[in-house]
C-alpha atoms as a PDB file:
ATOM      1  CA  UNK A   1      19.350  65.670  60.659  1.00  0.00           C
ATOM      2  CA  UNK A   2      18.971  63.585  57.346  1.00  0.00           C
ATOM      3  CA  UNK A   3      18.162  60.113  57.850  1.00  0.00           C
ATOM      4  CA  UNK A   4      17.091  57.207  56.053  1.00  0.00           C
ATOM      5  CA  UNK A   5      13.597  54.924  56.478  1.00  0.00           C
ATOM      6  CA  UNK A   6      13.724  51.365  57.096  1.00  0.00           C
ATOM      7  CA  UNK A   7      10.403  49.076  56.589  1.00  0.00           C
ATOM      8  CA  UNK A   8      10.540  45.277  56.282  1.00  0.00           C
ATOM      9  CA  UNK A   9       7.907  42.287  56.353  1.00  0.00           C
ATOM     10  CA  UNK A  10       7.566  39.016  56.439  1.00  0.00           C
ATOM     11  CA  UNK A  11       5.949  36.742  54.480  1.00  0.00           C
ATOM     12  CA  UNK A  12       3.951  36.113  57.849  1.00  0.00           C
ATOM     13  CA  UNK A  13       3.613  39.405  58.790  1.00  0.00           C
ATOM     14  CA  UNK A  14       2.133  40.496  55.736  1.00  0.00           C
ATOM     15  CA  UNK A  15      -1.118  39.864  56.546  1.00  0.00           C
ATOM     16  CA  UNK A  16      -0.457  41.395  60.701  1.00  0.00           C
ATOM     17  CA  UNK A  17      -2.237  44.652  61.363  1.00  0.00           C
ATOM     18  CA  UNK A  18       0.139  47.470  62.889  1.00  0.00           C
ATOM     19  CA  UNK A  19       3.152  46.110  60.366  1.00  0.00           C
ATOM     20  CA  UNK A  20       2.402  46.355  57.246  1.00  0.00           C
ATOM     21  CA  UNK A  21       4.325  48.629  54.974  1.00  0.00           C
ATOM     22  CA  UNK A  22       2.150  50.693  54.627  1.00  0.00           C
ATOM     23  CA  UNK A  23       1.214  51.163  58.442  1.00  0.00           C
ATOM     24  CA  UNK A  24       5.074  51.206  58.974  1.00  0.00           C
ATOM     25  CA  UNK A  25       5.575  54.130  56.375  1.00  0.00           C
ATOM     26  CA  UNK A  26       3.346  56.170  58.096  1.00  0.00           C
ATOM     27  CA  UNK A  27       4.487  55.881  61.636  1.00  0.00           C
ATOM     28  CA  UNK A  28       8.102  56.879  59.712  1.00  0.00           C
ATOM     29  CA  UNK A  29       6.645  59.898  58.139  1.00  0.00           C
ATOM     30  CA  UNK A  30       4.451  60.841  61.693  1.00  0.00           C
ATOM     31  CA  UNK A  31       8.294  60.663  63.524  1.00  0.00           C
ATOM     32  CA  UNK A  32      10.350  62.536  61.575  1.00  0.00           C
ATOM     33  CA  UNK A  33       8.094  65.434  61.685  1.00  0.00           C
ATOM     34  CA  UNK A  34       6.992  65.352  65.079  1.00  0.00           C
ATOM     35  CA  UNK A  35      11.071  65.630  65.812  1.00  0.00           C
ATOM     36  CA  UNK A  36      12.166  67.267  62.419  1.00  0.00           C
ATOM     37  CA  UNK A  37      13.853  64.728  61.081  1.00  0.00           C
ATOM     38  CA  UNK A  38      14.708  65.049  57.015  1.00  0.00           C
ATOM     39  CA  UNK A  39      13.624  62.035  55.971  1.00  0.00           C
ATOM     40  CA  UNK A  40      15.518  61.833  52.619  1.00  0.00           C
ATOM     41  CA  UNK A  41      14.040  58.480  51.472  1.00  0.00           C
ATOM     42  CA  UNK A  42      12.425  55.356  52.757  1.00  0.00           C
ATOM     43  CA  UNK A  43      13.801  51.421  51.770  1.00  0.00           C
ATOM     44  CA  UNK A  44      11.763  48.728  52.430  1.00  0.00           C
ATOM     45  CA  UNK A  45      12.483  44.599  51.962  1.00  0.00           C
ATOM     46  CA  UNK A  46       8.800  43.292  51.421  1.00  0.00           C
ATOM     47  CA  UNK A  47       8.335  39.749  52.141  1.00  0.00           C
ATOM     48  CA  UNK A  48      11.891  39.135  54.084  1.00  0.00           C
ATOM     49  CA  UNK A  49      12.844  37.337  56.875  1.00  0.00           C
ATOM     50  CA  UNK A  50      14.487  38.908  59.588  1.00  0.00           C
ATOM     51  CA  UNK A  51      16.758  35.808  60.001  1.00  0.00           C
ATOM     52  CA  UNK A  52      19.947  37.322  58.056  1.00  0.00           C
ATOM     53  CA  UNK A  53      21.306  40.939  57.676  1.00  0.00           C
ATOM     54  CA  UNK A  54      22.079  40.183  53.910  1.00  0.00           C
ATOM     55  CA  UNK A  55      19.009  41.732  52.448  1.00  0.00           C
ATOM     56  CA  UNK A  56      18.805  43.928  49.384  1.00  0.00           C
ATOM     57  CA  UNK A  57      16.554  46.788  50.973  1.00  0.00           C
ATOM     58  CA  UNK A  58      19.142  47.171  54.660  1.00  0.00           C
ATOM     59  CA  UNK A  59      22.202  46.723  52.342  1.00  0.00           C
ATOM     60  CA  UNK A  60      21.290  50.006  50.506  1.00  0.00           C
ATOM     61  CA  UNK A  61      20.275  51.775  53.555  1.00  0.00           C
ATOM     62  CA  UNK A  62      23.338  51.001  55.617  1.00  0.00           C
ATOM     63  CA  UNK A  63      25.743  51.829  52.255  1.00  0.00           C
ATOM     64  CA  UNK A  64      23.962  54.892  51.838  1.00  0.00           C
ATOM     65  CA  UNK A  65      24.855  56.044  55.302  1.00  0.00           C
ATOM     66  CA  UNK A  66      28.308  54.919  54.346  1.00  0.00           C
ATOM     67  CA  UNK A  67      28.096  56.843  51.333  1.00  0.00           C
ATOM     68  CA  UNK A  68      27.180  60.110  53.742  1.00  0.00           C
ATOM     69  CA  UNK A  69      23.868  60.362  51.899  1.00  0.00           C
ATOM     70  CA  UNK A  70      22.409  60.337  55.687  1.00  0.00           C
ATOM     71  CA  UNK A  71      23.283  60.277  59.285  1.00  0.00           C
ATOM     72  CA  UNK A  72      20.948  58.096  61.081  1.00  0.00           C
ATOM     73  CA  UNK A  73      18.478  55.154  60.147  1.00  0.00           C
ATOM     74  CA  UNK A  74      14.648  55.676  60.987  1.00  0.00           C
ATOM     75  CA  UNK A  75      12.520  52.666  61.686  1.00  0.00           C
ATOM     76  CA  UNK A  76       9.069  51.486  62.949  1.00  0.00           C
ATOM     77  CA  UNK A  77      10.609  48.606  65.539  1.00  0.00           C
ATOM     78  CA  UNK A  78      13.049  46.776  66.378  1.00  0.00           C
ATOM     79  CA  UNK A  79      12.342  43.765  65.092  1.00  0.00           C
ATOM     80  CA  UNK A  80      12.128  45.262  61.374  1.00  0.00           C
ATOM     81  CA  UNK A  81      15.492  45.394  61.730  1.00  0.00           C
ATOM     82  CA  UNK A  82      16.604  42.247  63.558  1.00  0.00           C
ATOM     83  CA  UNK A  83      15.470  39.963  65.885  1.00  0.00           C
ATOM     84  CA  UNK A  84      19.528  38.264  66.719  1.00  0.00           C
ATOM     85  CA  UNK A  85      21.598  39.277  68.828  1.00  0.00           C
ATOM     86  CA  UNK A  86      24.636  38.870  66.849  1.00  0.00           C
ATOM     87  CA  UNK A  87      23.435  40.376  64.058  1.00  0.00           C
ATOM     88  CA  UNK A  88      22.536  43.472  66.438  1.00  0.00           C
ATOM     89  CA  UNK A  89      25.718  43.578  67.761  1.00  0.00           C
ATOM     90  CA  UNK A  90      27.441  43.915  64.250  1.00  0.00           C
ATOM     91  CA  UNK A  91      25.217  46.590  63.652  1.00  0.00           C
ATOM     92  CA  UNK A  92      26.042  48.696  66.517  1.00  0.00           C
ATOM     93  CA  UNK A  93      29.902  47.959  66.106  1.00  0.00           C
ATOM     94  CA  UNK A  94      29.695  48.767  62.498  1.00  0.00           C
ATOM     95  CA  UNK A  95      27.361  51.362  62.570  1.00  0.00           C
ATOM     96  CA  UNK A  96      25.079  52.857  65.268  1.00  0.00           C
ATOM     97  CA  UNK A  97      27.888  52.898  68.001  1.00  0.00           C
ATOM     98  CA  UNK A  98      29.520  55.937  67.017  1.00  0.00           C
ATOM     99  CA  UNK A  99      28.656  56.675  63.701  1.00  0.00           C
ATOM    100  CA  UNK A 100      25.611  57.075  62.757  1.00  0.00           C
ATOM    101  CA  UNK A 101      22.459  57.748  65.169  1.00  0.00           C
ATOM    102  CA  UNK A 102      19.646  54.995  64.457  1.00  0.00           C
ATOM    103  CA  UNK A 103      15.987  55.746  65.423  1.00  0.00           C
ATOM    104  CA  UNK A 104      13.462  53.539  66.638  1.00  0.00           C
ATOM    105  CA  UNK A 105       9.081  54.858  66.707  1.00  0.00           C
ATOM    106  CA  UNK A 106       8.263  52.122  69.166  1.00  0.00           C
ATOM    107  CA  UNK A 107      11.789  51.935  71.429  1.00  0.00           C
ATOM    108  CA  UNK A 108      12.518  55.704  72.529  1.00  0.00           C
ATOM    109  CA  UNK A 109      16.988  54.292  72.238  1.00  0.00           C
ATOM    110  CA  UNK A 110      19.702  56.773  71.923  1.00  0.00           C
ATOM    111  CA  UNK A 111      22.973  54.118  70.357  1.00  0.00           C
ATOM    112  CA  UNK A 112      25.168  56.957  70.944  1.00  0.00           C
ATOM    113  CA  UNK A 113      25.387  56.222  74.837  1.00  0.00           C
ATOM    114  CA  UNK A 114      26.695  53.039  76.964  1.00  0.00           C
ATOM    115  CA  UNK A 115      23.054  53.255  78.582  1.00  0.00           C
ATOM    116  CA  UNK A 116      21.555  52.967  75.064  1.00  0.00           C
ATOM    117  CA  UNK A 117      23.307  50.134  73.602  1.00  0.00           C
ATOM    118  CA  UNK A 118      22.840  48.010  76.777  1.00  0.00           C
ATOM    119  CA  UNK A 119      19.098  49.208  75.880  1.00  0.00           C
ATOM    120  CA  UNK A 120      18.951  47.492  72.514  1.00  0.00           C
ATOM    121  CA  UNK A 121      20.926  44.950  73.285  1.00  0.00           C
ATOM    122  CA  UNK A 122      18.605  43.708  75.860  1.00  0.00           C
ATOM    123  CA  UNK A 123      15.542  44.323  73.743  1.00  0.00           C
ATOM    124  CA  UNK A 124      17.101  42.078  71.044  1.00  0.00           C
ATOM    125  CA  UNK A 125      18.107  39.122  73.182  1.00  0.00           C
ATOM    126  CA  UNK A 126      14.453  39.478  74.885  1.00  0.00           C
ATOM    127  CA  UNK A 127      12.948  39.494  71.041  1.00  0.00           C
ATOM    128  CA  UNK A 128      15.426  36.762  70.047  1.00  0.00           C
ATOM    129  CA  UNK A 129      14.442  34.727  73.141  1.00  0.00           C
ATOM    130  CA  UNK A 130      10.454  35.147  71.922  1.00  0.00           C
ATOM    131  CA  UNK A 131      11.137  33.912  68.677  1.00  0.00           C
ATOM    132  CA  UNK A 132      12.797  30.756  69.829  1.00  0.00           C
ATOM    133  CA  UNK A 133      10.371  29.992  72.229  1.00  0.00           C
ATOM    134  CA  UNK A 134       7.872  30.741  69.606  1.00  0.00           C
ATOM    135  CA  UNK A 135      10.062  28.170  67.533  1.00  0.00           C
ATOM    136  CA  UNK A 136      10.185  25.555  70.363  1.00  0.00           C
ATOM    137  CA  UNK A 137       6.485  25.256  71.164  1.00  0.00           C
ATOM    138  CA  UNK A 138       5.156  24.691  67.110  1.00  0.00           C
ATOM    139  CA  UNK A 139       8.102  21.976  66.865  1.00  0.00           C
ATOM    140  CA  UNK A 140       6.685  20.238  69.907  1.00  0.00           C
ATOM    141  CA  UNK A 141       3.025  20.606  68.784  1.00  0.00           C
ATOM    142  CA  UNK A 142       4.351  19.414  65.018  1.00  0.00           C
ATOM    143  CA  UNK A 143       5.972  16.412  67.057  1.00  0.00           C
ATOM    144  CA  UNK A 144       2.868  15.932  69.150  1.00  0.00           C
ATOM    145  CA  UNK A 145       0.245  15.594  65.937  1.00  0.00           C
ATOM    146  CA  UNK A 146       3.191  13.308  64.113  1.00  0.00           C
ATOM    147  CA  UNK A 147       2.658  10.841  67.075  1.00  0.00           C
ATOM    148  CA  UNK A 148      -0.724  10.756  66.939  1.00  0.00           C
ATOM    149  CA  UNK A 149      -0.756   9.880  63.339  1.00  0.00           C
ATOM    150  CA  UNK A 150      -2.011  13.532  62.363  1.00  0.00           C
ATOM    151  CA  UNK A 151      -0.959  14.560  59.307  1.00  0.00           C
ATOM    152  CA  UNK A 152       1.620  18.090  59.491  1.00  0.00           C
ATOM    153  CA  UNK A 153       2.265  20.302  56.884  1.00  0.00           C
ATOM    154  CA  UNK A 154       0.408  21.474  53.791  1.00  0.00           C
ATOM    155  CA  UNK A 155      -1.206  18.358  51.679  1.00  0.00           C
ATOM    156  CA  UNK A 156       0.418  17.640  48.556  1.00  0.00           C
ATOM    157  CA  UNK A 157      -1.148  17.040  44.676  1.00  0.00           C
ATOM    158  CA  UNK A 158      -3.733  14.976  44.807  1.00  0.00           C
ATOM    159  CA  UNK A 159      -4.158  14.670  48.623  1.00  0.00           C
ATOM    160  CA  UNK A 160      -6.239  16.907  50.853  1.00  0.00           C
ATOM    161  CA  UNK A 161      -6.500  16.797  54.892  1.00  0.00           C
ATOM    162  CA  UNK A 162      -9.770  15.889  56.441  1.00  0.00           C
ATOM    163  CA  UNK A 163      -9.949  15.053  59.931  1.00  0.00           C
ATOM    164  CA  UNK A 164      -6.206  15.797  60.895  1.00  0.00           C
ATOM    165  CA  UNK A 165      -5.903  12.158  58.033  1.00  0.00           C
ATOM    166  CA  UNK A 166      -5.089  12.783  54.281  1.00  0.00           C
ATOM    167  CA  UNK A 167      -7.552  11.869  51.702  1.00  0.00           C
ATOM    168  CA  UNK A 168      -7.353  11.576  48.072  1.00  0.00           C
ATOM    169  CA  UNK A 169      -8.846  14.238  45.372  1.00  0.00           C
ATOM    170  CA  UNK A 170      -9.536  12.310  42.532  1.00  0.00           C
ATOM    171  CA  UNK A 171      -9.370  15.480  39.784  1.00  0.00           C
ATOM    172  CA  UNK A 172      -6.041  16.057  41.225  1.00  0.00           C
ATOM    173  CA  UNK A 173      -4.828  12.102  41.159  1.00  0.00           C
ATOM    174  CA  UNK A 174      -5.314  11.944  37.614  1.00  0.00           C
ATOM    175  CA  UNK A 175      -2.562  14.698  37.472  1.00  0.00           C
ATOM    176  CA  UNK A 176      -0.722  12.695  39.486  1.00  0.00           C
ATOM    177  CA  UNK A 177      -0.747   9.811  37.866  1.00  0.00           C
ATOM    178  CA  UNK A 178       0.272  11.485  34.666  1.00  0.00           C
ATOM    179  CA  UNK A 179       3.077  13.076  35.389  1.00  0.00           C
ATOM    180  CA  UNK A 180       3.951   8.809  36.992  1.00  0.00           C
ATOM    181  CA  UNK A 181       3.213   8.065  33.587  1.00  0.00           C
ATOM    182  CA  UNK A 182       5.367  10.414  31.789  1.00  0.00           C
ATOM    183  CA  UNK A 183       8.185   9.513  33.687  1.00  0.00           C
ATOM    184  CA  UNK A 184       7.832   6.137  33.344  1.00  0.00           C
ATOM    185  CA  UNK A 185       7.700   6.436  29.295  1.00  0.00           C
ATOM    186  CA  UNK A 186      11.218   7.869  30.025  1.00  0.00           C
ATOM    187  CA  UNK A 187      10.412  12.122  29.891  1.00  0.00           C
ATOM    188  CA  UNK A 188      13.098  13.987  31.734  1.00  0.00           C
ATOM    189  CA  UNK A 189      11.702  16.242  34.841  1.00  0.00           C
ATOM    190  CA  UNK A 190      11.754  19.414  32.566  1.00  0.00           C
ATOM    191  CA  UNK A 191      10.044  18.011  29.910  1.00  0.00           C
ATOM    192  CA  UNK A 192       7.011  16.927  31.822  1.00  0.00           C
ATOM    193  CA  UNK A 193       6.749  20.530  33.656  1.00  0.00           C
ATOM    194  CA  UNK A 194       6.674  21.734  30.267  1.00  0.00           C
ATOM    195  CA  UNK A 195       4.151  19.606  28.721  1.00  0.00           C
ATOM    196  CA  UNK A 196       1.921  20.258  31.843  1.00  0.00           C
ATOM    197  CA  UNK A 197       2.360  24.145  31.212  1.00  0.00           C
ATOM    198  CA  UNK A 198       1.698  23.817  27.539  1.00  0.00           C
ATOM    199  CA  UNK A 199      -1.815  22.541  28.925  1.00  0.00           C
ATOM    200  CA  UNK A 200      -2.654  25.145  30.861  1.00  0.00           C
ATOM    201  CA  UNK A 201      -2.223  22.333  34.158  1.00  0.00           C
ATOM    202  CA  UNK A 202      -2.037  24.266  36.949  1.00  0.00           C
ATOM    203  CA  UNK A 203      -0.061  23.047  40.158  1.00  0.00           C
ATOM    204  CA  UNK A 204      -1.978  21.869  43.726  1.00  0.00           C
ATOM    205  CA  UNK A 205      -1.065  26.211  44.400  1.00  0.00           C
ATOM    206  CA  UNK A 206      -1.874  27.473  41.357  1.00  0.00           C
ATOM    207  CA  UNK A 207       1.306  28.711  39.483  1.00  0.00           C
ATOM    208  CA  UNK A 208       3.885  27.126  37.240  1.00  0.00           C
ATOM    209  CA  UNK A 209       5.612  23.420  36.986  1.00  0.00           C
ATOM    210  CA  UNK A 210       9.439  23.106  37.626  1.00  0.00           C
ATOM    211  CA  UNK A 211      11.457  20.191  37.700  1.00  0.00           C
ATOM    212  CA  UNK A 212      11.546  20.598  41.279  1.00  0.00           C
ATOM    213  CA  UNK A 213       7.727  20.505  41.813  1.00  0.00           C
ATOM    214  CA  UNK A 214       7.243  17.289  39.335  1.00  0.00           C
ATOM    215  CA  UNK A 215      10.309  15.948  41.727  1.00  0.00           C
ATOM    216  CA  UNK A 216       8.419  16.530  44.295  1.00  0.00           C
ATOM    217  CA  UNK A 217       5.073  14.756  43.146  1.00  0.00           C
ATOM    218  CA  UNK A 218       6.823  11.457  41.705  1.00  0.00           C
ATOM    219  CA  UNK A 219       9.189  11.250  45.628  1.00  0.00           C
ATOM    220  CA  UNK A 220       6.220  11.746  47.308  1.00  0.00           C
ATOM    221  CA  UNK A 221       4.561   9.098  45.450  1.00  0.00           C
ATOM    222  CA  UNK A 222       7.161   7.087  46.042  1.00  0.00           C
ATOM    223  CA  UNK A 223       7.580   7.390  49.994  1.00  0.00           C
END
């Protein structure tokens, strides 16, 4: 049977032994030829969230099943695929319900059976429920360090956190307060990420200015 690969991280999961692309290629490989499977090709969406079904690396592996390039997807997990419930549900209407067979390394599921789909379906709503609990608990430790006047989030230009309190960096405050001056001698946004770039002025992460990211110093300045 041909079928087509399937890998996918996350910007968190990147860094996650047992998922990278690389480790998720392999276990691909390993399972199509322990059960001699022709695995024609494998797609991978590096650095995408799970969140939405619209991503460039699933859309080309579900139209090329369409296109009768294959007959079944191969992937690591699950949760490569999706970790909703609706979205898993479109998938097995459109796809893995009758069509085409989809094959899963860690979850031994056969979608061409009732007892299958129920299968997967219960997987997904158990993954789906992890996520949002996952979800729950860092909003209520987020909300817990707010009311205890902890700073949340990652420090902005100028600012570093020291103690759970933000403190100035005074290398980084004189950028700030030149990109307050340029805008106060009337420079559009634009113009002053330009000027800073011309310098060589790097931003508090290292990469390019935007209008967005000089936005973002002057509001903050401003709150």
């Amino acid at each position: 049977m041909k079928v087509i690969g399937y890998i996918r991280v996350s910007t968190e999961d990147q860094a996650e032994g047992g998922v990278s692309l690389e480790a998720q290629r392999a276990k691909l490989e390993g399972y199509a030829a322990l059960y001699d499977l022709d695995l024609i090709t494998i797609i991978e969406d590096a650095g995408v969230s799970a969140k939405t079904l619209n991503r460039d690396g699933l859309q080309t592996a579900l139209s090329s099943l369409n296109n009768g390039e294959a007959e079944g997807l191969l992937i690591a997990k699950l949760d490569r695929l999706t970790r909703d419930v609706r979205d898993m549900g479109d998938l097995l209407e459109n796809y893995f319900a009758s069509k085409f067979n989809l094959f899963c390394v860690a979850e031994q599921i056969d979608t061409t059976t009732a007892a299958g789909r129920l299968m997967l379906n219960l997987l997904t709503s158990v993954a789906q429920w992890e996520r949002e609990t996952i979800g729950e608990r860092t909003s209520a430790a987020l909300r817990h360090k707010q009311s205890q006047g902890e700073h949340v989030g990652a420090p902005g230009l100028g600012y570093k956190v020291s103690g759970g309190k933000l403190e100035k960096i005074e290398a980084e405050m004189e950028i700030v307060d030149r990109i307050l001056a340029m805008r106060e001698q009337g420079l559009t946004l634009r113009a002053i990420a330009g000027s800073l770039n011309k310098e060589g002025v790097p931003t508090k992460r290292g990469g390019k200015w935007y209008a967005k990211t000089v936005s973002n110093v002057i509001n903050r300045e401003a709150a």
